[in-house]
Protein backbone atom coordinates (compact mmCIF):
# COMPACT_ATOMS: atom_id res chain seq x y z
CA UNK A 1 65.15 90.05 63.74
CA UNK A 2 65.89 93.75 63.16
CA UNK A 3 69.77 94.67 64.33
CA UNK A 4 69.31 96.40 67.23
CA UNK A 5 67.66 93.48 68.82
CA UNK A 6 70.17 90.72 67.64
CA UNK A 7 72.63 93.21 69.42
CA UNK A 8 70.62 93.22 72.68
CA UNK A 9 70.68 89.34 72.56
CA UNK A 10 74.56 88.99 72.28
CA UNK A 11 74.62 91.68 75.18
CA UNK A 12 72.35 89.49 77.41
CA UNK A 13 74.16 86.07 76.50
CA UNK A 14 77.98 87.98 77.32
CA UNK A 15 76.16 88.85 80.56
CA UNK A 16 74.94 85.62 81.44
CA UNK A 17 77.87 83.74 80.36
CA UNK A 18 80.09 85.41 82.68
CA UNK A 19 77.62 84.57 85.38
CA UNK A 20 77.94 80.66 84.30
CA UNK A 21 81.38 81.24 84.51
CA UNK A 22 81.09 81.73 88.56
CA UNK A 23 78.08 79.69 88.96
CA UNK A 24 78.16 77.28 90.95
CA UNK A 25 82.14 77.80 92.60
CA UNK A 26 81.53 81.15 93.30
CA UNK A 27 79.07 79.89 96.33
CA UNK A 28 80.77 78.98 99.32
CA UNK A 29 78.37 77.68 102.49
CA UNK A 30 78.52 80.96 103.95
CA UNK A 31 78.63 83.77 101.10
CA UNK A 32 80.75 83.92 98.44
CA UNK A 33 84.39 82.53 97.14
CA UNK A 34 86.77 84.83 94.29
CA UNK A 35 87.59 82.49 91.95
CA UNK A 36 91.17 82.88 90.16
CA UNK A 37 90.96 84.38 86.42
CA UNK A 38 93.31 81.58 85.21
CA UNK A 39 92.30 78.24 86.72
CA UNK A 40 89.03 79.25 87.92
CA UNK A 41 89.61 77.72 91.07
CA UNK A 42 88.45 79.46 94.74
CA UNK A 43 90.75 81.55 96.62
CA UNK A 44 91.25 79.88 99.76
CA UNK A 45 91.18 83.36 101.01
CA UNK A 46 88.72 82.81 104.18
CA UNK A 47 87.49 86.73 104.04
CA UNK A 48 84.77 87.86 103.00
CA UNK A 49 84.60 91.73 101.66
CA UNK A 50 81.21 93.61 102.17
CA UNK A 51 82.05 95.76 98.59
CA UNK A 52 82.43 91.78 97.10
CA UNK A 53 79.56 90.38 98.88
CA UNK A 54 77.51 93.37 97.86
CA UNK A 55 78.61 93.23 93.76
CA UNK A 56 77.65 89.64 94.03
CA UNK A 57 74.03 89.77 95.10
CA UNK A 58 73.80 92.45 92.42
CA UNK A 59 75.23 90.81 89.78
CA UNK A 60 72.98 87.99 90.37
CA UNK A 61 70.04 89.72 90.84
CA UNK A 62 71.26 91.68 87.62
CA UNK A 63 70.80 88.09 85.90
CA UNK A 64 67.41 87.57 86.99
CA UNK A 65 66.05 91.30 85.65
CA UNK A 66 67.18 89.29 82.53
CA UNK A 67 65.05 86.90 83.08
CA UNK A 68 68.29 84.57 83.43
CA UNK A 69 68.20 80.69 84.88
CA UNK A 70 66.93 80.55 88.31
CA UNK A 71 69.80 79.92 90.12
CA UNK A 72 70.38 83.73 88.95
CA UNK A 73 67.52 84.78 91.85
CA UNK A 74 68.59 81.97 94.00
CA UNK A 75 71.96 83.37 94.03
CA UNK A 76 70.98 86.67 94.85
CA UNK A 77 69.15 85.44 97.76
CA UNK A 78 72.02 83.40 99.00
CA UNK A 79 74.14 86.25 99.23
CA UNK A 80 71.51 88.52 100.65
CA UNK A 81 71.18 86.60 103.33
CA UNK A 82 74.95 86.55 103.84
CA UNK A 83 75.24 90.29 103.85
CA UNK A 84 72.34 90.58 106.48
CA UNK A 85 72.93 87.88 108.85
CA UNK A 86 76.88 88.17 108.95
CA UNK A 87 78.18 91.63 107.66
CA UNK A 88 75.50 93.62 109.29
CA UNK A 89 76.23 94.96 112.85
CA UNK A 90 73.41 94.95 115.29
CA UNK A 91 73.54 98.61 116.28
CA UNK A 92 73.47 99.25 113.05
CA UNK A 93 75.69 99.73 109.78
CA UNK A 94 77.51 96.72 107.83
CA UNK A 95 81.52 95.62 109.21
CA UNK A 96 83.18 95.95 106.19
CA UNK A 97 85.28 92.53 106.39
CA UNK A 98 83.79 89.40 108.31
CA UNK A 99 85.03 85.82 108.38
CA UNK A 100 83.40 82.96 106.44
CA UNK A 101 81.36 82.18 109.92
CA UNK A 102 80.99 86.16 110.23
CA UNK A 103 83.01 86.98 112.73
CA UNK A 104 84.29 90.28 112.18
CA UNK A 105 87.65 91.15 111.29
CA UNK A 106 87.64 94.79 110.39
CA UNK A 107 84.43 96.83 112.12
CA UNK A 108 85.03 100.13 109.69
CA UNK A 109 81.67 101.70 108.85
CA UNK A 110 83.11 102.11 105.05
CA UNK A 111 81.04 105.10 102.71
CA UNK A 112 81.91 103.26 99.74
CA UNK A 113 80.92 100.12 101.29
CA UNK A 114 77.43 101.16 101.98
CA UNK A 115 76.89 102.75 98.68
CA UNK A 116 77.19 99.25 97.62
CA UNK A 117 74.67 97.71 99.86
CA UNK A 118 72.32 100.20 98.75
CA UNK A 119 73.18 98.95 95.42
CA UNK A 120 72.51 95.51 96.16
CA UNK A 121 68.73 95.67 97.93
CA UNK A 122 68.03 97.77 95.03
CA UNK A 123 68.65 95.52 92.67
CA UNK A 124 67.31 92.55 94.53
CA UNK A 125 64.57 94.67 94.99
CA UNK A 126 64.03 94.66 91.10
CA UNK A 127 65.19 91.29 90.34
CA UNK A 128 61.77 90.65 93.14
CA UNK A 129 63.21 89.31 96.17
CA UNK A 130 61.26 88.97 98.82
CA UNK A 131 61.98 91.81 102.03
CA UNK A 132 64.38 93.55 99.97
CA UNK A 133 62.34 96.44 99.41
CA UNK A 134 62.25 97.00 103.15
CA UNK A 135 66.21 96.33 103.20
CA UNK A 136 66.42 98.87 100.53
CA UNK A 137 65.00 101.72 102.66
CA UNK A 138 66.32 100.55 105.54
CA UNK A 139 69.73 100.76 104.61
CA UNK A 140 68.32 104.64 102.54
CA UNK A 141 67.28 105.82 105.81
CA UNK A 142 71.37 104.45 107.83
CA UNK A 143 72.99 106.26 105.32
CA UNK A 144 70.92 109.41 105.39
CA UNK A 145 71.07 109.27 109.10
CA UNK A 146 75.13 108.50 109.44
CA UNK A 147 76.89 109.78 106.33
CA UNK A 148 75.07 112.79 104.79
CA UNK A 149 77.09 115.86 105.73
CA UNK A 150 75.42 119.04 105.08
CA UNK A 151 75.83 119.71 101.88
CA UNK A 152 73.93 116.19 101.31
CA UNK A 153 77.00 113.80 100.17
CA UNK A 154 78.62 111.11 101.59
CA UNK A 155 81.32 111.74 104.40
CA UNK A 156 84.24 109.76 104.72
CA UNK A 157 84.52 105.97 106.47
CA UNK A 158 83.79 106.09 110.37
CA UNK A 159 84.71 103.79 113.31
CA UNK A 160 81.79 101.33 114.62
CA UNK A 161 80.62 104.48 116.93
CA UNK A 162 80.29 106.00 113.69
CA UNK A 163 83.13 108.99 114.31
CA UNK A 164 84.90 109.54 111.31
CA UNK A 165 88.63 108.06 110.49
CA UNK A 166 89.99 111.17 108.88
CA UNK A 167 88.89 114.42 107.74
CA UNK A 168 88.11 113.31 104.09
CA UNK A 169 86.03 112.96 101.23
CA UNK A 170 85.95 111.21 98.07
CA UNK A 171 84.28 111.40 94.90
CA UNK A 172 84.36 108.08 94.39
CA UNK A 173 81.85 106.70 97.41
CA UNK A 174 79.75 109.30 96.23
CA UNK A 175 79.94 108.63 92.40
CA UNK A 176 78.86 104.72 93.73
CA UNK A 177 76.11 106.11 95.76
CA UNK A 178 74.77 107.97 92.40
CA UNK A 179 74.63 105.05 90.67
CA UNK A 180 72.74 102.94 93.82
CA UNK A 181 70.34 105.77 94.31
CA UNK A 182 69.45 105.36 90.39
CA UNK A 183 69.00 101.53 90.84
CA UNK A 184 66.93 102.19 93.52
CA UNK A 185 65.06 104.45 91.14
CA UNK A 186 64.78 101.81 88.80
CA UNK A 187 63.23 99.88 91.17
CA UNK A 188 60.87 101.68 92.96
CA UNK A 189 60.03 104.79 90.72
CA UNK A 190 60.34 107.01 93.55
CA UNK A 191 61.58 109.76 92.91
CA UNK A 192 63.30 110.78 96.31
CA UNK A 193 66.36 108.17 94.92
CA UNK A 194 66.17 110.14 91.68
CA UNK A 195 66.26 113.28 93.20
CA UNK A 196 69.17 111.97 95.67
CA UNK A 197 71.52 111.14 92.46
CA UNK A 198 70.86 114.23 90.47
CA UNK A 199 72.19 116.02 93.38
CA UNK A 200 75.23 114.08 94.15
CA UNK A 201 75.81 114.18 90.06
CA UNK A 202 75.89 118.00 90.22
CA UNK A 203 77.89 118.66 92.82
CA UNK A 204 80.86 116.27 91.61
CA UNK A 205 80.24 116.44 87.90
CA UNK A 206 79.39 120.54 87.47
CA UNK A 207 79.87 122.19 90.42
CA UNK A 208 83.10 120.83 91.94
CA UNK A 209 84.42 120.24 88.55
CA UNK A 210 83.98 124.06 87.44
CA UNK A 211 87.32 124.48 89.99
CA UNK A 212 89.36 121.90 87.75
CA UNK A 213 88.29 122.74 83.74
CA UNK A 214 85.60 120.00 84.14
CA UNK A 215 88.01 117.16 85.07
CA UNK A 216 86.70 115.00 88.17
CA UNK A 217 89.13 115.00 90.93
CA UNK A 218 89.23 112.16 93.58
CA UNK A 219 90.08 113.31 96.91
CA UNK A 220 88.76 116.35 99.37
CA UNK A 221 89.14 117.88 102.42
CA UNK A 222 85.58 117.48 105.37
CA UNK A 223 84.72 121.50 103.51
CA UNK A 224 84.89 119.56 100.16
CA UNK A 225 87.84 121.93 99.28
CA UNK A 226 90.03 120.30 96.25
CA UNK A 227 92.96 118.19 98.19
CA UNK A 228 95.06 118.24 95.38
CA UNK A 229 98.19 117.05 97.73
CA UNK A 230 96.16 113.69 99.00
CA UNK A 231 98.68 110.72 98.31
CA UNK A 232 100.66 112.67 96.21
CA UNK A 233 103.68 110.15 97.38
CA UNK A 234 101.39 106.98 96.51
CA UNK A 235 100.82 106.98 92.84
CA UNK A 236 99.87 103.36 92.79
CA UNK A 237 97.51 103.50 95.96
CA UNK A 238 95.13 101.09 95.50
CA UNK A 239 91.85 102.62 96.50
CA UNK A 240 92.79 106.67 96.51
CA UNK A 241 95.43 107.02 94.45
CA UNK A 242 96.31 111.00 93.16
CA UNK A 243 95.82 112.72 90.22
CA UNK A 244 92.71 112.52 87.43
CA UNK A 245 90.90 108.37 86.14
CA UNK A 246 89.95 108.42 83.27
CA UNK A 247 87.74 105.32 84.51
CA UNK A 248 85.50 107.56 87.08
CA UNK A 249 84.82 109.61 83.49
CA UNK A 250 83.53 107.36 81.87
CA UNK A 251 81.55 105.79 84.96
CA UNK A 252 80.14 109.46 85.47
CA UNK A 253 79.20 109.66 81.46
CA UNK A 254 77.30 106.52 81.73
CA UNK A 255 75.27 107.73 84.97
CA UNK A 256 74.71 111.39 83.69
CA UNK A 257 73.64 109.69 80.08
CA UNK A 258 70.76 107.61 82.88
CA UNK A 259 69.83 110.81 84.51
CA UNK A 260 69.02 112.32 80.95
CA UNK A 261 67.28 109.46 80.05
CA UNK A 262 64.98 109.57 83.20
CA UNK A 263 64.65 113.15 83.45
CA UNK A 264 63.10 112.35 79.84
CA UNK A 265 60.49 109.98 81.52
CA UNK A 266 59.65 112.45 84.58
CA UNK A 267 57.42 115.33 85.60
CA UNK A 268 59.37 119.04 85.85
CA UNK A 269 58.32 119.57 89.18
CA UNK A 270 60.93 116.73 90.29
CA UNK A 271 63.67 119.18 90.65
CA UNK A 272 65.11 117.34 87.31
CA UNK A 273 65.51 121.16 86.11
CA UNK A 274 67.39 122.11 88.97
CA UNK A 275 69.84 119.98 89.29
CA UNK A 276 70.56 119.62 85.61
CA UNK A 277 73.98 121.46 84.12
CA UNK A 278 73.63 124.29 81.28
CA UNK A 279 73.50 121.94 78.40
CA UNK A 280 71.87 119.23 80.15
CA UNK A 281 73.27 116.09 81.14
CA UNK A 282 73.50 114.57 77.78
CA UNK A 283 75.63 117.23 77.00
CA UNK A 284 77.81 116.21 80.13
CA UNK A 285 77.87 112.72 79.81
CA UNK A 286 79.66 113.36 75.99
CA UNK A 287 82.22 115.70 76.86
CA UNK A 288 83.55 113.59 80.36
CA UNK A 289 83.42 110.34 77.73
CA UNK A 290 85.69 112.85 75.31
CA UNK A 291 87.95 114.01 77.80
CA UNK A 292 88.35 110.08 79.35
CA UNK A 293 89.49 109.20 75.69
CA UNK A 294 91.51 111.96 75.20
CA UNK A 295 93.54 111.97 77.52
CA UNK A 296 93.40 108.09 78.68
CA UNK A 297 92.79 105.63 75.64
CA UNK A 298 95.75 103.79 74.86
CA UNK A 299 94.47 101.92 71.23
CA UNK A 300 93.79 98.17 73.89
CA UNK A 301 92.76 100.23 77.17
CA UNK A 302 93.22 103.41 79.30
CA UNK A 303 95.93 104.77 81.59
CA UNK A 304 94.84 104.63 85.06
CA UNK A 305 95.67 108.06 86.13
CA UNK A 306 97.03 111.30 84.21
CA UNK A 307 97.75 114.99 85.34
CA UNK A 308 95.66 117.85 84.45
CA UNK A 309 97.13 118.16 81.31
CA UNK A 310 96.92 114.14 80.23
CA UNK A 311 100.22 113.02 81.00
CA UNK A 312 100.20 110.11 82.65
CA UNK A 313 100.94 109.09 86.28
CA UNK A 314 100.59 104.97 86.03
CA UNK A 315 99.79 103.89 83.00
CA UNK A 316 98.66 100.48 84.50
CA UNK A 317 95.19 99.57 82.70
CA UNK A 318 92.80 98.40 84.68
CA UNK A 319 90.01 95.74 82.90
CA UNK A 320 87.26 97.68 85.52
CA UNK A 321 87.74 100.88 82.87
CA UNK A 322 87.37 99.25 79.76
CA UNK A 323 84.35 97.33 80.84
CA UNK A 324 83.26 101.05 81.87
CA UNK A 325 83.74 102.54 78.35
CA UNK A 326 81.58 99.94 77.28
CA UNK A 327 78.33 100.71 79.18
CA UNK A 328 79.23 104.72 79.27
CA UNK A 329 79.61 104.35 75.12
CA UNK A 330 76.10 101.96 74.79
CA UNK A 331 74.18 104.80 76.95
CA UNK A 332 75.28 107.64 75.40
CA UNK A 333 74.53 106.46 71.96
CA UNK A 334 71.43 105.61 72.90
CA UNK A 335 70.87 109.25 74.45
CA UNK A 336 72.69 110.61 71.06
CA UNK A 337 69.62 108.88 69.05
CA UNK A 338 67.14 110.03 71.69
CA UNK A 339 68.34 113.59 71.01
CA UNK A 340 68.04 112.64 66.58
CA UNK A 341 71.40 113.13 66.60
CA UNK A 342 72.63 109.96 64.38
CA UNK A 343 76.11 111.21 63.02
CA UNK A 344 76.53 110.72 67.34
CA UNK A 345 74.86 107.95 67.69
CA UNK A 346 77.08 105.71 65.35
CA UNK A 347 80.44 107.40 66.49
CA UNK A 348 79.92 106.11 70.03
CA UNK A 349 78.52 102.96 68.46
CA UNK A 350 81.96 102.21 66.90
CA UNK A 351 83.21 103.49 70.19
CA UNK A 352 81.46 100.67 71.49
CA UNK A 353 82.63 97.78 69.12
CA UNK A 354 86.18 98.83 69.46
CA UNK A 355 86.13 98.71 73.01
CA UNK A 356 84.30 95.38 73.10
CA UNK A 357 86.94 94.26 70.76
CA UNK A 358 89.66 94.76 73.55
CA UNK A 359 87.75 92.83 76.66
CA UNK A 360 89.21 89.42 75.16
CA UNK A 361 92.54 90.32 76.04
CA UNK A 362 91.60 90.74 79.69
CA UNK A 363 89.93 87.40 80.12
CA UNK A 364 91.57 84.94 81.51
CA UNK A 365 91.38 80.70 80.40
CA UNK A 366 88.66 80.42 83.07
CA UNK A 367 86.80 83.16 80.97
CA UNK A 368 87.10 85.34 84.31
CA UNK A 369 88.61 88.80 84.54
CA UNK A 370 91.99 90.07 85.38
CA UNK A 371 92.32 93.15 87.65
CA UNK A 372 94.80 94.73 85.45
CA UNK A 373 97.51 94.89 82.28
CA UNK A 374 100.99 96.05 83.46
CA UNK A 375 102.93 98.38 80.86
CA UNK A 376 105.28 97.38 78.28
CA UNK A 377 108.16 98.04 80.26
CA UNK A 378 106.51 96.21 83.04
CA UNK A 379 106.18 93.11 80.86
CA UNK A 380 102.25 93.88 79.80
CA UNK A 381 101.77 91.00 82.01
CA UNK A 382 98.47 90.59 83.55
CA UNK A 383 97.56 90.61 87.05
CA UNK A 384 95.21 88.53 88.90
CA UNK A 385 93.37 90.39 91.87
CA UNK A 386 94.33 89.44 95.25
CA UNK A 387 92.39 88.57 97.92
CA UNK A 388 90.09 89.40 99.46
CA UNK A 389 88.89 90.53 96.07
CA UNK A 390 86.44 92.97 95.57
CA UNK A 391 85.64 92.91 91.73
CA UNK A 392 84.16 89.34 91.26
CA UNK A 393 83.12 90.24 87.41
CA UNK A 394 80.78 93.55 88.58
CA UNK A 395 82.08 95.90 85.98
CA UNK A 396 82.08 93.40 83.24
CA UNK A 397 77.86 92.17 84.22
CA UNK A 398 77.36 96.57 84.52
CA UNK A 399 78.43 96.97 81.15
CA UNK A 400 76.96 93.93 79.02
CA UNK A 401 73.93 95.25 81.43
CA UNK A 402 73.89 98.63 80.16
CA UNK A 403 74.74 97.56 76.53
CA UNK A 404 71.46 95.48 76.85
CA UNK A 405 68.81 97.91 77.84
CA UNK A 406 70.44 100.48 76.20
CA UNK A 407 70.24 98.57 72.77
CA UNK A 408 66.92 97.59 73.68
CA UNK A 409 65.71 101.18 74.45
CA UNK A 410 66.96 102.34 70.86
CA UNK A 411 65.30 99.32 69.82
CA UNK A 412 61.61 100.11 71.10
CA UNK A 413 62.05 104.07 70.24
């Protein structure tokens, strides 16, 4: 077995054993339970999070494009159904948390939140599910119908009559939507999702970046002016927190290394050209992986969030980012090689064993994730995430994801 492949094997077992892990206790009668990082037990936690719900069907479905066990697909449908019978509103849009029996509890039309049910039919859609193809553009056509402003990104979270909450916007729900518009890519090959995350990409990654030396703020006035003030008093905000993540740059450098790989694979015609930066987005993709390290890496992780000039705000590290680095490193190498550049290639290759090295640390005995790694001075002690959780294993199952194809597209060059 030649190296690259044995590579793309260990990728695909990491992946499927951390969907073991959940499988079966993650399942609840009516969609799905967090289970604790150090006993592995369910949160008793009756809530259920559409963002949570949402990661789950596609890190099922995720397991099934694998070619995993069958309870992988049978999973995916579980939750599916979940997230259509229970989150989903009737006049339209998903509630954003619903009780175990789906009774709603909080009716917020969330950006973010949608981003990920895009995410979801289009990866059920690959994984084969039947309907979720029709799901898929039927939540594509909601979102271009209640959140595209006019320069074509996502506004901010809106009340069930679909007003807006504040005058806002975030990178982040629009970073998400990149990456659900290229699943749906994946799955379709149409190229009106391609075309949707190239021009998301460019706005956030080149042209509203040009304003800050090519770092990627977070937060935005409605005009998409720079709020550079936004939570300035919260520097541990969970959600929007101020100042620069090294995490979203490495999230970005994986997508932007997928949108050079498929502009690769497409005609010219599909406005790949014009969306693309000077340089291209391989070219991209390396130097917001360079800066992330730069000014975040740590030796065992990254700060969460620095200033403009890398020094850091909260130096909590989050296990979300490293599993990040891991996927951004794996598709950027195999871009590097695409391009015959090898000296690349096997820099972000060791980039990618060292960071692999460091996920142990964030595992807990029940082999399941912690949110985050305090600071010395805090203890370093780890931190299980509280309910309702929103991160049951995603970014971990993303990464070993992206290791795997990426390996296996070096492998079949």
């Amino acid at each position: 077995m030649k190296e690259s492949n044995r590579h793309a094997t260990a990728h695909r077992a990491r992946l499927l054993a951390t969907l073991r892990v959940q499988y079966p206790d993650v399942l609840a009668e009516r969609g799905f339970r967090l289970l604790h990082p150090t006993s592995g037990e369910p949160y008793t936690d009756h809530r259920r999070h559409l963002v949570a719900t949402c990661r789950s069907v596609a890190n099922f479905a995720v397991g099934a494009i694998v070619g995993g066990p069958d309870w992988c697909l049978d999973v995916a449908k579980h939750g599916l159904a979940f997230l259509e019978k229970e989150h989903r509103d009737n006049g339209g849009g998903y509630h954003l948390l619903v009780d175990a029996d789906g009774t709603p509890l909080d009716r917020t039309r969330s950006a973010y939140g949608h981003a990920f049910v895009l995410l979801a039919y289009a990866r059920a859609t690959e994984a084969g599910i039947d309907g979720a193809e029709d799901g898929l553009a039927a939540i594509h056509e909601l979102i271009e119908e209640r959140f595209h402003d006019d320069t074509g990104l996502l506004r901010s979270d809106c009340n069930p009559d679909w007003t807006e909450q504040e005058a806002y916007r975030g990178q982040n729900a629009n970073m998400h939507a990149c990456e659900a518009y290229l699943a749906a890519y994946e799955a379709t090959d149409e190229n009106e999702y391609l075309n949707r995350a190239r021009h998301i990409a460019r706005t956030i990654t080149v042209d509203l970046a040009a304003e800050t030396d090519g770092l990627l703020w977070e937060h935005y006035t409605d005009d998409w002016t720079h709020d550079f003030e936004y939570n300035g008093d919260e520097p541990h905000h969970q959600f929007r927190p101020p100042g620069y993540q090294p995490g979203h740059h490495v999230e970005w450098a994986k997508f932007l290394a997928l949108l050079d790989r498929y502009d690769g694979m497409t005609e010219a015609d599909t406005n790949g050209d014009e969306n693309a930066p000077e340089g291209g987005w391989y070219s991209r993709a390396l130097e917001l992986f360079e800066v992330a390290v730069n000014n975040g890496w740590t030796g065992d992780g990254f700060v969460y969030t620095h200033k403009a000039d890398g020094t850091p705000i909260v130096t909590d590290q989050y296990g979300w980012v490293l599993a990040e680095a891991l996927g951004a490193s794996a598709a950027i190498a195999e871009r590097a090689a695409a391009h015959d550049n090898d000296k690349e290639a096997n820099r972000l290759d060791e980039w990618n064993s060292r960071v692999l090295a460091c996920t142990d640390s964030y595992r807990g005995p029940a082999s399941l994730w912690y949110e985050k790694r305090l600071p010395a001075d805090d203890g370093n002690d780890l931190v299980a995430p509280g309910p309702p959780g929103v991160e049951p294993d995603y970014h971990p199952v993303s990464a070993f994801y992206e290791c795997w194809r990426s390996t296996q597209e070096r492998a079949d060059r």
